[in-house]
N, C-alpha and C. Protein backbone atom coordinates (compact mmCIF):
# COMPACT_ATOMS: atom_id res chain seq x y z
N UNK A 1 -45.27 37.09 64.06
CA UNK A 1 -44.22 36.99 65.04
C UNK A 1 -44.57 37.87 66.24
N UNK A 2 -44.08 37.29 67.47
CA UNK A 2 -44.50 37.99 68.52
C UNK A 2 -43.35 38.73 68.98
N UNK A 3 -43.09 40.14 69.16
CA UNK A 3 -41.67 40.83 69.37
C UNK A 3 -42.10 41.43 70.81
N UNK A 4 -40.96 40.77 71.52
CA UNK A 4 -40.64 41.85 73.01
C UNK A 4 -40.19 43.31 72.84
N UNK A 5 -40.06 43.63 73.67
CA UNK A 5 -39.42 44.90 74.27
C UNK A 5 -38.30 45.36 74.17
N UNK A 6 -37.72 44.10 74.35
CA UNK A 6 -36.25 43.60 74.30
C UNK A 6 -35.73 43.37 72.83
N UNK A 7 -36.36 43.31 71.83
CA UNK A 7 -36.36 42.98 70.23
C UNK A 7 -35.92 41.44 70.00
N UNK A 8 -36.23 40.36 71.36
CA UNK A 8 -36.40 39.01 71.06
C UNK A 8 -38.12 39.00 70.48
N UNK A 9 -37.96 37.82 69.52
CA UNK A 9 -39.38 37.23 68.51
C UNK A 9 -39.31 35.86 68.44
N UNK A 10 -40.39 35.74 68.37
CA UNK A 10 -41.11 34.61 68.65
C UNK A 10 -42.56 33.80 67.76
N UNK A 11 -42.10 32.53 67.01
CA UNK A 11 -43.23 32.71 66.33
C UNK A 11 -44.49 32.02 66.78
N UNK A 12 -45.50 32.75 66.94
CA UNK A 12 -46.83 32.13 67.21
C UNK A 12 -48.02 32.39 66.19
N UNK A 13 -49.03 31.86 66.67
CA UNK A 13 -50.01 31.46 66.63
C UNK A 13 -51.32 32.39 66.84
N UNK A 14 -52.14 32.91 66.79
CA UNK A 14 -53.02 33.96 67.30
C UNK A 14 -54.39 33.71 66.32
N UNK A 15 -55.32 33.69 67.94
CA UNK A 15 -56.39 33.34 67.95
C UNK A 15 -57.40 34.08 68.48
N UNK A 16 -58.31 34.87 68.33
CA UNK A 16 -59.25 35.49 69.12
C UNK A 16 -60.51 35.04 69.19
N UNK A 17 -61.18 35.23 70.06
CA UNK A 17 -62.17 34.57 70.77
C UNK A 17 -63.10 35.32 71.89
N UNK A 18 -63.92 36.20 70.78
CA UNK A 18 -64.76 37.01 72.12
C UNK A 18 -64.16 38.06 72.65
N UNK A 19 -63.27 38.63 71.47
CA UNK A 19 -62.34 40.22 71.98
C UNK A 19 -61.07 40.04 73.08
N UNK A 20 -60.83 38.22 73.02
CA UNK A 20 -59.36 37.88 73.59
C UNK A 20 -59.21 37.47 72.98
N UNK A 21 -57.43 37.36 72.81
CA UNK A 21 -56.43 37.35 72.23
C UNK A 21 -56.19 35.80 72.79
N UNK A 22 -55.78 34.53 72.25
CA UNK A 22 -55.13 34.03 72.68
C UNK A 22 -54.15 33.64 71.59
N UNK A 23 -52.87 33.33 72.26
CA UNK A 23 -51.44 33.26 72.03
C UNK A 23 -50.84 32.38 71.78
N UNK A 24 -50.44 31.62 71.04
CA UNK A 24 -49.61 30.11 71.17
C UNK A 24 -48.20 29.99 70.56
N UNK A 25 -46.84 30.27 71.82
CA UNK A 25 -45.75 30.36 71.23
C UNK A 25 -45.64 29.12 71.15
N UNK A 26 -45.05 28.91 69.70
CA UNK A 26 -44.49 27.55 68.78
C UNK A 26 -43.37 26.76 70.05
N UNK A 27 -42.02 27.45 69.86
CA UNK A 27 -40.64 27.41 70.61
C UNK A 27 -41.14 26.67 72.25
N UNK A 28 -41.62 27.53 72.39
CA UNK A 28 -42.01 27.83 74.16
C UNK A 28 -43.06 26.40 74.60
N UNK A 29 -44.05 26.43 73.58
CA UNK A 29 -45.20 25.91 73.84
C UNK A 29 -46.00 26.67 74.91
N UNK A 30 -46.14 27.50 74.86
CA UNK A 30 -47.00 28.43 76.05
C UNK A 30 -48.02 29.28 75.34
N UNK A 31 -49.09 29.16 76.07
CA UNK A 31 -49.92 29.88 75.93
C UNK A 31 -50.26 31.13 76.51
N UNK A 32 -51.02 32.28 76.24
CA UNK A 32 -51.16 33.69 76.43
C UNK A 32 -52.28 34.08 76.20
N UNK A 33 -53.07 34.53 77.02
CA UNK A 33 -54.09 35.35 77.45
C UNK A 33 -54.29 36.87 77.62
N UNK A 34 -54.93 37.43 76.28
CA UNK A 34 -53.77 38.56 75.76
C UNK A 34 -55.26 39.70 75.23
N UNK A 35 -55.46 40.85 76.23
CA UNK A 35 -56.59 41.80 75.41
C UNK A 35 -55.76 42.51 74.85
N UNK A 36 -56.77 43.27 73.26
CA UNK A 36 -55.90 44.26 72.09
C UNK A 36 -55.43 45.95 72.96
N UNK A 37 -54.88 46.59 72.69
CA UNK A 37 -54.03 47.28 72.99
C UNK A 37 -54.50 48.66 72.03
N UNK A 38 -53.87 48.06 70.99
CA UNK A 38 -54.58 49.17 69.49
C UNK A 38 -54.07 48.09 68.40
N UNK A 39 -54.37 48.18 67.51
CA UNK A 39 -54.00 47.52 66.31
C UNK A 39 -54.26 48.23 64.54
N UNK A 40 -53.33 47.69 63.93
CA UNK A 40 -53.33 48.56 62.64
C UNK A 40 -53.81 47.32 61.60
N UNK A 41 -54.67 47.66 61.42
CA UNK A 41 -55.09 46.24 59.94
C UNK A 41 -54.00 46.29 58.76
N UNK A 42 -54.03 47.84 58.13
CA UNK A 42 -53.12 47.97 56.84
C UNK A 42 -51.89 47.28 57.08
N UNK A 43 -51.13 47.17 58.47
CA UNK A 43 -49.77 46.73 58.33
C UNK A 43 -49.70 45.43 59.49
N UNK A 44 -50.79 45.04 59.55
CA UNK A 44 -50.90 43.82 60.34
C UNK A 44 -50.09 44.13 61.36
N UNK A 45 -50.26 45.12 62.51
CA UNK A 45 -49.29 45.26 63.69
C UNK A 45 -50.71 45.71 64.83
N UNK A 46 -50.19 44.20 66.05
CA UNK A 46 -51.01 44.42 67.40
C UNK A 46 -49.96 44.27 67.99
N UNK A 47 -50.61 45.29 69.43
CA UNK A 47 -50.06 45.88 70.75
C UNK A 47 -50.95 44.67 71.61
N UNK A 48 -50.32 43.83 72.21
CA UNK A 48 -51.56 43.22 73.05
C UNK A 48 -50.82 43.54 74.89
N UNK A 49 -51.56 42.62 75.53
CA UNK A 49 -50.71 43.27 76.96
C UNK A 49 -52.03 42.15 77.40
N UNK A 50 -50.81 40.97 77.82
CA UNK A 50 -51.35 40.05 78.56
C UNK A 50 -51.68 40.15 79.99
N UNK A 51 -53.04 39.36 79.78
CA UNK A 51 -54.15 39.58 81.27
C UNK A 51 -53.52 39.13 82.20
N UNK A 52 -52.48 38.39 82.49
CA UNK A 52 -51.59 37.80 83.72
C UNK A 52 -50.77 38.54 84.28
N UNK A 53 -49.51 39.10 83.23
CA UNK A 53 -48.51 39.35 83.80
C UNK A 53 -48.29 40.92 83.77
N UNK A 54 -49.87 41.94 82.76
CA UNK A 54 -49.12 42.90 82.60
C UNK A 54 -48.41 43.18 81.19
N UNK A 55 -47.96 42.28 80.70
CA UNK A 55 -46.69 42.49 79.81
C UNK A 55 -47.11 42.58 78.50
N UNK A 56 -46.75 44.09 77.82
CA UNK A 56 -46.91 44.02 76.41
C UNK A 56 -46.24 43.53 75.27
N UNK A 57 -46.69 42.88 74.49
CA UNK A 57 -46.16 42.59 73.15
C UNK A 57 -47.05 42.77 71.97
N UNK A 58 -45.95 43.33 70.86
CA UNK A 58 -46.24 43.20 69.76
C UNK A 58 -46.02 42.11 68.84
N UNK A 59 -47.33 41.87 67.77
CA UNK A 59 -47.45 41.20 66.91
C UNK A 59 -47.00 41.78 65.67
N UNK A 60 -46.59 41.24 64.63
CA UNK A 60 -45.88 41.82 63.40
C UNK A 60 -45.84 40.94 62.39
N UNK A 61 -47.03 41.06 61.26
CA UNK A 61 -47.20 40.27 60.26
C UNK A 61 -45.46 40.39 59.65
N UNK A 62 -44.66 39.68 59.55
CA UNK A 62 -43.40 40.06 59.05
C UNK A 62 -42.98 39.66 57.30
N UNK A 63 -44.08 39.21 56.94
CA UNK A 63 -44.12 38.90 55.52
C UNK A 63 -44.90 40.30 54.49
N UNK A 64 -45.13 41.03 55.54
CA UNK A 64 -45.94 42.21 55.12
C UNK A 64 -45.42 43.15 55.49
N UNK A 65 -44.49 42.85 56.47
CA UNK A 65 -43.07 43.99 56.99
C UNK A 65 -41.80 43.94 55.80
N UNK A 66 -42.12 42.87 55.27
CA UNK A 66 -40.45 42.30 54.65
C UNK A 66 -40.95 43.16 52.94
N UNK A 67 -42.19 42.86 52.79
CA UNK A 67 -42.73 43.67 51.74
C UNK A 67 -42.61 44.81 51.33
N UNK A 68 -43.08 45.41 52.58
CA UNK A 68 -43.02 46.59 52.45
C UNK A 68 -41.20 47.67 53.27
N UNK A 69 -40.30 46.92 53.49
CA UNK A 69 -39.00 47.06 53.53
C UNK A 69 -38.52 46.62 52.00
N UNK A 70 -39.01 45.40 51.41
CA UNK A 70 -38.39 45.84 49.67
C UNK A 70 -39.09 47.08 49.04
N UNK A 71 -40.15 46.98 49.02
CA UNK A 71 -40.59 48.00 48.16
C UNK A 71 -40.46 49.56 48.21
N UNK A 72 -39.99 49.82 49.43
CA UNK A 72 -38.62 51.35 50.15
C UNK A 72 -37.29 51.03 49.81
N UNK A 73 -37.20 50.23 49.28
CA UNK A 73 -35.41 49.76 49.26
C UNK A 73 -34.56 49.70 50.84
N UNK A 74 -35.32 49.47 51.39
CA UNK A 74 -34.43 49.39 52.86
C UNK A 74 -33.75 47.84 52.78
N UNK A 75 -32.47 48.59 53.12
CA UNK A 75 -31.66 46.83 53.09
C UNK A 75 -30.32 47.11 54.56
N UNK A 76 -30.55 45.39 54.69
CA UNK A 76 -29.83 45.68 56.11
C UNK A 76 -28.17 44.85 56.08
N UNK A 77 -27.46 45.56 56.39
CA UNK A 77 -25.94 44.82 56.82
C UNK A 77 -25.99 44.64 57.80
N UNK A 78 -26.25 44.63 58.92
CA UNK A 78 -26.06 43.84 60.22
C UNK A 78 -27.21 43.72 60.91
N UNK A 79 -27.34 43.05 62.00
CA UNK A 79 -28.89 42.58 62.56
C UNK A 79 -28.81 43.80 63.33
N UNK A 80 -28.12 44.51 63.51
CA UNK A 80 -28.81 45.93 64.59
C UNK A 80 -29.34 46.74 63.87
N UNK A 81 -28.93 47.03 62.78
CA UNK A 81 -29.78 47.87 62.23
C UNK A 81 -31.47 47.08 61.60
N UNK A 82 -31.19 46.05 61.51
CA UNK A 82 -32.71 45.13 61.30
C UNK A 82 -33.86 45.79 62.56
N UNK A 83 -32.79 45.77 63.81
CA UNK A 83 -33.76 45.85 64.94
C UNK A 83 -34.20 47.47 64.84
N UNK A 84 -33.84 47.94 65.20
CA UNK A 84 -34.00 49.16 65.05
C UNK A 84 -35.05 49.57 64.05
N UNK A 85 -34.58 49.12 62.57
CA UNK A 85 -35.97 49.46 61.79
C UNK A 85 -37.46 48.77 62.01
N UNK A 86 -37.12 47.32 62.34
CA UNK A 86 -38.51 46.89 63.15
C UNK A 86 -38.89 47.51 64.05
N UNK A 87 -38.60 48.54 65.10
CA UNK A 87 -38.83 48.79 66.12
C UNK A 87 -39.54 49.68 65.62
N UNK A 88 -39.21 50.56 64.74
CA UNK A 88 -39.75 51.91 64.05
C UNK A 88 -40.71 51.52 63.09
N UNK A 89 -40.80 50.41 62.78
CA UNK A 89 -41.84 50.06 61.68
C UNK A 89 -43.18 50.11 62.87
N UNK A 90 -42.71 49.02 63.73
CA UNK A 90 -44.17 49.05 64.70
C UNK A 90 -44.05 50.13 65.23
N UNK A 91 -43.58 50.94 65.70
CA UNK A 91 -44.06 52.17 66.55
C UNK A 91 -44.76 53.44 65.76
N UNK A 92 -44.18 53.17 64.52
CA UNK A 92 -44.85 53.99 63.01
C UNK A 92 -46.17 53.50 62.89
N UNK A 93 -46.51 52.21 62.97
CA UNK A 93 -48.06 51.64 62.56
C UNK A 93 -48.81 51.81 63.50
N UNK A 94 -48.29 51.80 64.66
CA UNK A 94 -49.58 51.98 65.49
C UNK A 94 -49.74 52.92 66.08
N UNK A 95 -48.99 54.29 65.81
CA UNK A 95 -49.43 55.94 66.44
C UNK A 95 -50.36 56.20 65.61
């Protein structure tokens, strides 16, 4: 999943090719032209920051996020607190 700034996500596609990133939102149908940033293998989380606009986003294996939120017992009652812990999950993986 591709997560803004904003904690909107998006699911794509990701492809690299010669140390670029390219991008393919599903929803959108748009494509992205995207060099790495930093990236964490263990928790499948990239920082990319597309060659056009500037604009960073993170990637977030979320089946490997959702994993490792059962296996802490973290459980969520409302979607703000969802966001919030995603936010901290990626900002945890990639310092």
């Amino acid at each position: 999943m591709l997560v803004r700034e904003d904690m909107t996500w998006d699911e794509v596609r990701l492809e690299e090719k010669g140390g670029v990133f390219h991008v393919h939102i599903y929803k959108k149908r748009k494509d992205l032209e995207c060099s790495l940033v930093i990236k964490n293998e263990t928790t499948r989380v990239y920082r990319l920051k597309d060659t056009v606009t500037d604009e960073i986003y993170d990637l977030v294996d979320f089946a490997e996020m959702d994993r490792m939120f059962e296996e802490n017992g973290i459980i969520f009652r409302n979607r703000r607190g969802l966001h919030k812990e995603v936010r901290r999950y990626i900002d945890f993986s990639i310092t």
